[in-house]
C-alpha atoms as a PDB file:
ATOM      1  CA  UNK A   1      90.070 134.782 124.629  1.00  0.00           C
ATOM      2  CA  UNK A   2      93.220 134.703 126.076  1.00  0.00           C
ATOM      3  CA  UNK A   3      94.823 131.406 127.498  1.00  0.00           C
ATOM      4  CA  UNK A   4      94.606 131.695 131.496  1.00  0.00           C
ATOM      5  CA  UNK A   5      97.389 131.709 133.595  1.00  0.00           C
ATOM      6  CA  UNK A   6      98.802 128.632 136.066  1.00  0.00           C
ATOM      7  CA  UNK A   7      97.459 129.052 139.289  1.00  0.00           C
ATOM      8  CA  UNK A   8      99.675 130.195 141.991  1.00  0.00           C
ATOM      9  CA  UNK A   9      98.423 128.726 145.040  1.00  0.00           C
ATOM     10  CA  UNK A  10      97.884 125.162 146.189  1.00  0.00           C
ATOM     11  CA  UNK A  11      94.340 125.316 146.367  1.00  0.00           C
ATOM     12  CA  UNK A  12      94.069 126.784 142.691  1.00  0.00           C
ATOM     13  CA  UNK A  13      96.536 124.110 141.396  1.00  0.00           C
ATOM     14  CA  UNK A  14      93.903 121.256 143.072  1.00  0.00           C
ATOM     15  CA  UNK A  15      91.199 122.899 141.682  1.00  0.00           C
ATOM     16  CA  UNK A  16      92.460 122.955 138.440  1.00  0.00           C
ATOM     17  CA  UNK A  17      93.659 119.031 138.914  1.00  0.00           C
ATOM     18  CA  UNK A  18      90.251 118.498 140.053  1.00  0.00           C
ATOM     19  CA  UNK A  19      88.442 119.806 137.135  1.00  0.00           C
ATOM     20  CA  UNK A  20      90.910 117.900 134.288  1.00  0.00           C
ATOM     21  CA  UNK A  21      90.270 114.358 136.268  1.00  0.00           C
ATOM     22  CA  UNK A  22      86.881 115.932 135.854  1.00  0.00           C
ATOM     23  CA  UNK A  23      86.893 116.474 131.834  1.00  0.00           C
ATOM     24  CA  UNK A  24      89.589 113.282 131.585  1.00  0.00           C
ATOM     25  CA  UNK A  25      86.290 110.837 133.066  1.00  0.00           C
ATOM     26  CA  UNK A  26      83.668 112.910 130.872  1.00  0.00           C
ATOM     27  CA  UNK A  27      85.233 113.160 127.675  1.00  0.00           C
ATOM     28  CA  UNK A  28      87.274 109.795 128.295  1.00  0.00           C
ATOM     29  CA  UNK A  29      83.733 108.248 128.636  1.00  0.00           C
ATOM     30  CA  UNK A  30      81.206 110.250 126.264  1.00  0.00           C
ATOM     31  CA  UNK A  31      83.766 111.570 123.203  1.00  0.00           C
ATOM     32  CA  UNK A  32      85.043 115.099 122.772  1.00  0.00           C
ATOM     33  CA  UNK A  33      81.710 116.223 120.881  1.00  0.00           C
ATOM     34  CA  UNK A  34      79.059 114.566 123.663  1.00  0.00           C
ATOM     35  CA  UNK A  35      81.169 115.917 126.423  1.00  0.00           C
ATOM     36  CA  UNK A  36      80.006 119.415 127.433  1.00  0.00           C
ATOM     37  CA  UNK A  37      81.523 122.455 129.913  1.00  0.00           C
ATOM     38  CA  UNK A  38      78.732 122.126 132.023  1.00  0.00           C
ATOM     39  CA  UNK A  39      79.235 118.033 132.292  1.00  0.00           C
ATOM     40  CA  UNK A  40      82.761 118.759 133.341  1.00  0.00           C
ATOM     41  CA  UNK A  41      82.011 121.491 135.800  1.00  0.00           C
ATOM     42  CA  UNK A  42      79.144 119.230 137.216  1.00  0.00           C
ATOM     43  CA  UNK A  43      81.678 116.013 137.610  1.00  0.00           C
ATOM     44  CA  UNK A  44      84.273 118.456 139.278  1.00  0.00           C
ATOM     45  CA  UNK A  45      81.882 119.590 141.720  1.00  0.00           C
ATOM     46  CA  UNK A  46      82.644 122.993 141.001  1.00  0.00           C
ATOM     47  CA  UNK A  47      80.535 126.313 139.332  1.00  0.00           C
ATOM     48  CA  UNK A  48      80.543 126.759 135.351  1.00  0.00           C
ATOM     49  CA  UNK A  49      82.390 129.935 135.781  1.00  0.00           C
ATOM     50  CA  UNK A  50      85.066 128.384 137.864  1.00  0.00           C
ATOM     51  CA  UNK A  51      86.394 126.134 134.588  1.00  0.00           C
ATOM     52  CA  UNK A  52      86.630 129.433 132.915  1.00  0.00           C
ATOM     53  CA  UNK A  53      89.427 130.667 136.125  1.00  0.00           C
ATOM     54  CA  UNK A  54      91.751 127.824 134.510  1.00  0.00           C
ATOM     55  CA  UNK A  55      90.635 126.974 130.942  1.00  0.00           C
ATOM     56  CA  UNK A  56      89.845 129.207 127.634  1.00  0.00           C
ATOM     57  CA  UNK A  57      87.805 126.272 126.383  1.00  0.00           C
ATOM     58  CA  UNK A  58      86.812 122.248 125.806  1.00  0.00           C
ATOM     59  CA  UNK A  59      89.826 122.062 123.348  1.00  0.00           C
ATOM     60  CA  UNK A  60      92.061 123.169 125.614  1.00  0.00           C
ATOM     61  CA  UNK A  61      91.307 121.384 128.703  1.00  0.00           C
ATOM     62  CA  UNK A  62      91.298 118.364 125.886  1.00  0.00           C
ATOM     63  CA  UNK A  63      94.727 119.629 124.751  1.00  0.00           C
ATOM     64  CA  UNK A  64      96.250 119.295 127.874  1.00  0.00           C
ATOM     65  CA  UNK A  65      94.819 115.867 128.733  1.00  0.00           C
ATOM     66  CA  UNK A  66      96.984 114.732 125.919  1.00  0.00           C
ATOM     67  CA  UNK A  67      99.823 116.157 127.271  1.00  0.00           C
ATOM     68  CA  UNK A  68      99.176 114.921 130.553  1.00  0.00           C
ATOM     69  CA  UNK A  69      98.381 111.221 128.667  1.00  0.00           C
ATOM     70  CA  UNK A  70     102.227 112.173 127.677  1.00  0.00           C
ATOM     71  CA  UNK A  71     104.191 113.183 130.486  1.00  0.00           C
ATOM     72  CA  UNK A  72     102.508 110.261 132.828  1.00  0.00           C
ATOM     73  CA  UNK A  73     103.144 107.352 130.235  1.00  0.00           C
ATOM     74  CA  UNK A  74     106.841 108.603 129.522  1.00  0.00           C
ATOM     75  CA  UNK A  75     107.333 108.480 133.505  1.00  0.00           C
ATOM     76  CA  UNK A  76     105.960 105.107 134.374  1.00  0.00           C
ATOM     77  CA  UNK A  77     107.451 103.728 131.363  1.00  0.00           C
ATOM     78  CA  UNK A  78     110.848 105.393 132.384  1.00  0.00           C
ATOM     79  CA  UNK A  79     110.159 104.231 136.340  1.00  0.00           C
ATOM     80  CA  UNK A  80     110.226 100.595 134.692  1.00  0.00           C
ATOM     81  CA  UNK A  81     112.421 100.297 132.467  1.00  0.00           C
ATOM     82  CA  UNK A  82     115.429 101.919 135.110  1.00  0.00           C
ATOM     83  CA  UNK A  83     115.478  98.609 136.742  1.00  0.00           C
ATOM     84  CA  UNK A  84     115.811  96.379 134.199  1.00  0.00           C
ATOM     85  CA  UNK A  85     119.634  95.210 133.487  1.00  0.00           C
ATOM     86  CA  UNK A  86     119.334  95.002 129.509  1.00  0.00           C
ATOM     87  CA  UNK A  87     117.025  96.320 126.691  1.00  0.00           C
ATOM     88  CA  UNK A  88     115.241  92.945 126.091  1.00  0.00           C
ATOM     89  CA  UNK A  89     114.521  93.312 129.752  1.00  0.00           C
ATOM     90  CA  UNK A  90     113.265  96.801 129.438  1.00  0.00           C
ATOM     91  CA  UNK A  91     111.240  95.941 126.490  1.00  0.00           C
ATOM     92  CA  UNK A  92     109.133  93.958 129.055  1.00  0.00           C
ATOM     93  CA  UNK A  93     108.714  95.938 131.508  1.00  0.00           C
ATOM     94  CA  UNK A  94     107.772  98.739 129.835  1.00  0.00           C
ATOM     95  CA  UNK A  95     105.214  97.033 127.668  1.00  0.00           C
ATOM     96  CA  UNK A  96     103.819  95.961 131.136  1.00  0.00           C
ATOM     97  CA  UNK A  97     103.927  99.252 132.680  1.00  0.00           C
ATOM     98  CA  UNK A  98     102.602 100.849 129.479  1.00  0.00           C
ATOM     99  CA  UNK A  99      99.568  97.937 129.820  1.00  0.00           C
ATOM    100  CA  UNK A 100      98.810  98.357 133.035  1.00  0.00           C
ATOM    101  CA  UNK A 101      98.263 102.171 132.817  1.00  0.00           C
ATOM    102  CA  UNK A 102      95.819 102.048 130.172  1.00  0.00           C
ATOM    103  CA  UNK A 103      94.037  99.588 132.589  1.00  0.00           C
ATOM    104  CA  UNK A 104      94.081 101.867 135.328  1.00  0.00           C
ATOM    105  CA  UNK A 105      93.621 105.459 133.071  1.00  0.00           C
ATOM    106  CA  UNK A 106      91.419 103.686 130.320  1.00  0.00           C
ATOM    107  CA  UNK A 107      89.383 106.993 129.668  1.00  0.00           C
ATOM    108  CA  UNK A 108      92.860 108.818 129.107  1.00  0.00           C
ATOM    109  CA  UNK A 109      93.939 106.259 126.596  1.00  0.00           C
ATOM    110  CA  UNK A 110      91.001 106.692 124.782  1.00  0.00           C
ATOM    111  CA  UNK A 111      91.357 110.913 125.009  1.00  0.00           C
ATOM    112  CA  UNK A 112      94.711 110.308 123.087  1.00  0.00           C
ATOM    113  CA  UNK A 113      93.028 108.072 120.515  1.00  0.00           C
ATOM    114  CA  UNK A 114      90.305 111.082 119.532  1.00  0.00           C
ATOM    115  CA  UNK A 115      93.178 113.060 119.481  1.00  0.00           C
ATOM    116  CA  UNK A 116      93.949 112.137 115.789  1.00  0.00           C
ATOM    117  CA  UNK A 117      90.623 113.635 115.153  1.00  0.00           C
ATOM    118  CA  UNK A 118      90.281 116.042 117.681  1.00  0.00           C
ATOM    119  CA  UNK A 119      93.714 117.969 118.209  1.00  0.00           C
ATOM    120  CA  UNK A 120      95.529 115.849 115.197  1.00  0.00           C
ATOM    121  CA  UNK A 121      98.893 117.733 116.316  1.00  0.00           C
ATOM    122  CA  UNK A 122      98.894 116.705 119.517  1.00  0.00           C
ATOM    123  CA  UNK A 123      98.233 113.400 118.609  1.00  0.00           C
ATOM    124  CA  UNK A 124     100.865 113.487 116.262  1.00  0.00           C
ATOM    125  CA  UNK A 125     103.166 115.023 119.425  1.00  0.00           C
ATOM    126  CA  UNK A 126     102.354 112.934 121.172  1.00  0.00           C
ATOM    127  CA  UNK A 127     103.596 109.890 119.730  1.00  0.00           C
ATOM    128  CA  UNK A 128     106.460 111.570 118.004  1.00  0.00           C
ATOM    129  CA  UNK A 129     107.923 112.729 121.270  1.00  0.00           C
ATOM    130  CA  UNK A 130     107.390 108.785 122.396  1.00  0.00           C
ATOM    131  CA  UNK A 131     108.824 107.489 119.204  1.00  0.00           C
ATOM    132  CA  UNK A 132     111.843 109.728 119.834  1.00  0.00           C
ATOM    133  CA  UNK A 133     112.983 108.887 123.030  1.00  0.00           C
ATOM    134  CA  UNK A 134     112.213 105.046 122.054  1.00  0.00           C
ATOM    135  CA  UNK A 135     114.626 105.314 119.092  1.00  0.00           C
ATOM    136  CA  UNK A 136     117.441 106.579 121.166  1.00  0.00           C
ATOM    137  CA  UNK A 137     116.724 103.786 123.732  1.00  0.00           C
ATOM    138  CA  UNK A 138     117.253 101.396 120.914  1.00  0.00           C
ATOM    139  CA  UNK A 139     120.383 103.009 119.945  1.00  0.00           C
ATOM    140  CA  UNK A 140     121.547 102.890 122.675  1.00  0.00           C
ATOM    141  CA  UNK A 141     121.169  99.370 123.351  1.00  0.00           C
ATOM    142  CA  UNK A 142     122.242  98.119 119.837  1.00  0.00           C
ATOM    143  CA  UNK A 143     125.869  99.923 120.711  1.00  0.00           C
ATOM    144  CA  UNK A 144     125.928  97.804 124.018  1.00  0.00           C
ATOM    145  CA  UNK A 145     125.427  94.781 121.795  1.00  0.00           C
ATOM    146  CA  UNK A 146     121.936  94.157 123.501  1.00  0.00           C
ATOM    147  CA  UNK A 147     119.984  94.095 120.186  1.00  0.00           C
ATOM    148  CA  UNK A 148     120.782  93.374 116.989  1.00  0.00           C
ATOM    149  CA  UNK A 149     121.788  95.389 114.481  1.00  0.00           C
ATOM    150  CA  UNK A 150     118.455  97.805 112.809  1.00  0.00           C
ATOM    151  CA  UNK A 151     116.648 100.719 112.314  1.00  0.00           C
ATOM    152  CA  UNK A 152     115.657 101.820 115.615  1.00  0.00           C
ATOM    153  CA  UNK A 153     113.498 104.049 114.537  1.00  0.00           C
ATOM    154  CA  UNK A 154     111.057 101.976 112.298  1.00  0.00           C
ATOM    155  CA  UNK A 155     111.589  99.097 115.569  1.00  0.00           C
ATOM    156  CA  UNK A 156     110.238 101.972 117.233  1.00  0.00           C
ATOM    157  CA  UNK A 157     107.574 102.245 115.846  1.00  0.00           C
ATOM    158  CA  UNK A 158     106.781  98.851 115.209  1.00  0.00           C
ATOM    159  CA  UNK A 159     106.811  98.097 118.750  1.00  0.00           C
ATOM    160  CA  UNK A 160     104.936 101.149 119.700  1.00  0.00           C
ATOM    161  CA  UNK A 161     102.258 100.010 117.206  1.00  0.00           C
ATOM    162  CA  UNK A 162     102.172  96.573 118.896  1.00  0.00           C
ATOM    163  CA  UNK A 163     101.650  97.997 122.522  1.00  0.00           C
ATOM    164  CA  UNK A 164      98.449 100.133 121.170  1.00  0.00           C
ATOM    165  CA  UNK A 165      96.943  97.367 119.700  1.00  0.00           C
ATOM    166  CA  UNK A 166      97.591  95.431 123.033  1.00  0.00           C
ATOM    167  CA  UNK A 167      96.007  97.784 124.715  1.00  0.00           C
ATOM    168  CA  UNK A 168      92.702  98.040 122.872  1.00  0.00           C
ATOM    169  CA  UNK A 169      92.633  94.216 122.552  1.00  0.00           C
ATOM    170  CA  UNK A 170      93.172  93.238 125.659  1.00  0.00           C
ATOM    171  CA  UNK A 171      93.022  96.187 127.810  1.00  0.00           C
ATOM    172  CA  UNK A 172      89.707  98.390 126.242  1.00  0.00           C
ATOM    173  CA  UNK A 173      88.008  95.721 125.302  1.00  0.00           C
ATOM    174  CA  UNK A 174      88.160  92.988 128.178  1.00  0.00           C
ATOM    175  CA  UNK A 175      86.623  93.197 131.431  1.00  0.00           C
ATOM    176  CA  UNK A 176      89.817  91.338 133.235  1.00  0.00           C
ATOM    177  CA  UNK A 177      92.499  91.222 131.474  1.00  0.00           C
ATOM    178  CA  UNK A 178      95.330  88.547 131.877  1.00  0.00           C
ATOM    179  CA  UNK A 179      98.277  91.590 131.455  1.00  0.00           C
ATOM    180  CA  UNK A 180     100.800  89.019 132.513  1.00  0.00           C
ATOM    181  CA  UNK A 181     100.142  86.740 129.547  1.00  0.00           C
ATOM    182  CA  UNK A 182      99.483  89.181 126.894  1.00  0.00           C
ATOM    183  CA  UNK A 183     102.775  90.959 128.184  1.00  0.00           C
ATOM    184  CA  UNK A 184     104.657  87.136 128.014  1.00  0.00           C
ATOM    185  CA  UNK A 185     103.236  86.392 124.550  1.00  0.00           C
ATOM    186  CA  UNK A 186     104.316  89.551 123.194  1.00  0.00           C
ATOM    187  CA  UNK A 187     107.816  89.582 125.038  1.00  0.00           C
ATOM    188  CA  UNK A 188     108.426  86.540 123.103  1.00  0.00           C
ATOM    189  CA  UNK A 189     107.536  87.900 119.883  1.00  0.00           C
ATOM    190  CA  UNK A 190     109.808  90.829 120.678  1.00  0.00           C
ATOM    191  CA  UNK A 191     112.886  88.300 121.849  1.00  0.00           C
ATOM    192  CA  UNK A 192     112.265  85.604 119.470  1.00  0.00           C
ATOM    193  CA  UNK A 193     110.154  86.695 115.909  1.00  0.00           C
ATOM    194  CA  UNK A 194     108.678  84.332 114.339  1.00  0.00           C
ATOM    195  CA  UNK A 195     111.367  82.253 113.145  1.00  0.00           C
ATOM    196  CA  UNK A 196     110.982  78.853 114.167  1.00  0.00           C
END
């Protein structure tokens, strides 16, 4: 089955937002394998057909959930970090940003974590394509003198790996999380190691 085209007008590009918030609450919520066509149809308000206008299938309406997991994190991690006047700064901000939209898109965050199992290569683009722009962030800084001296990739990933685990510590897992204290603690980890 061929992939179907982008809609064209307005009211084709809100029903097709309407039915991934749809299948980004259902699978988000049950798991890729639980989560059926007819679930998502039924939580978009819309006929069983009508997924079929916009979608070829589950796995690609899950495919582009992870992109969308993507292209929204990158922005609002981007949005924050703008503003701040140094890298150590940024480092905060974004880990906040980053925190706070896994509390507000929790099912996404957990789309992109089924991902390794589900779609493994956009799981692995995913994160590659964050790890990427991260690195050059860090390079950037270090040459400004606003980090020491390092492997900005492996720091990369290292502090990627912290803000995921962040996230289904305190984020997934809590009811009400304290984000402003998890995103202190960490901050000074970040600044300061563990050096006395």
């Amino acid at each position: 089955m061929d992939k179907p085209k982008p809609p064209k007008t307005k009211r084709g590009q809100a029903r097709r937002a309407q039915i991934l918030a749809a299948a980004e609450t259902v699978i988000g919520d049950n798991g890729f394998s639980a989560a059926s066509i007819a679930d998502i149809t039924r939580a978009a308000h819309t006929a069983l057909g009508t997924f079929y206008i916009y979608f070829s299938s589950k796995e690609e309406v899950f495919h582009e959930l992870v992109l969308e997991m993507g292209r929204t994190t990158r922005a609002q991690v981007a949005g924050a970090i703008a503003k701040a006047p140094d890298r150590l700064a940024a480092e905060r901000a974004g880990l906040e940003a980053f925190l706070r939209f896994v509390t507000d898109r929790p099912a996404l965050y957990r789309i992109v974590e089924e991902a390794r199992f589900v779609d493994p290569d956009a799981y692995r683009d995913y994160f590659t394509g964050f790890a990427e722009a991260y690195s050059t962030g860090l390079r950037e800084a270090e040459g400004r003198g606003e980090v020491s001296p390092g492997d900005a990739e492996v720091r990369a990933w290292a502090l990627m790996g912290m803000a995921k685990a962040l996230g289904d510590r305190y984020v997934l897992w809590e009811d009400a999380p304290d984000i402003g204290h998890v995103v202190d603690e960490a901050h000074h980890l970040i600044c300061k190691g563990l050096a006395p």
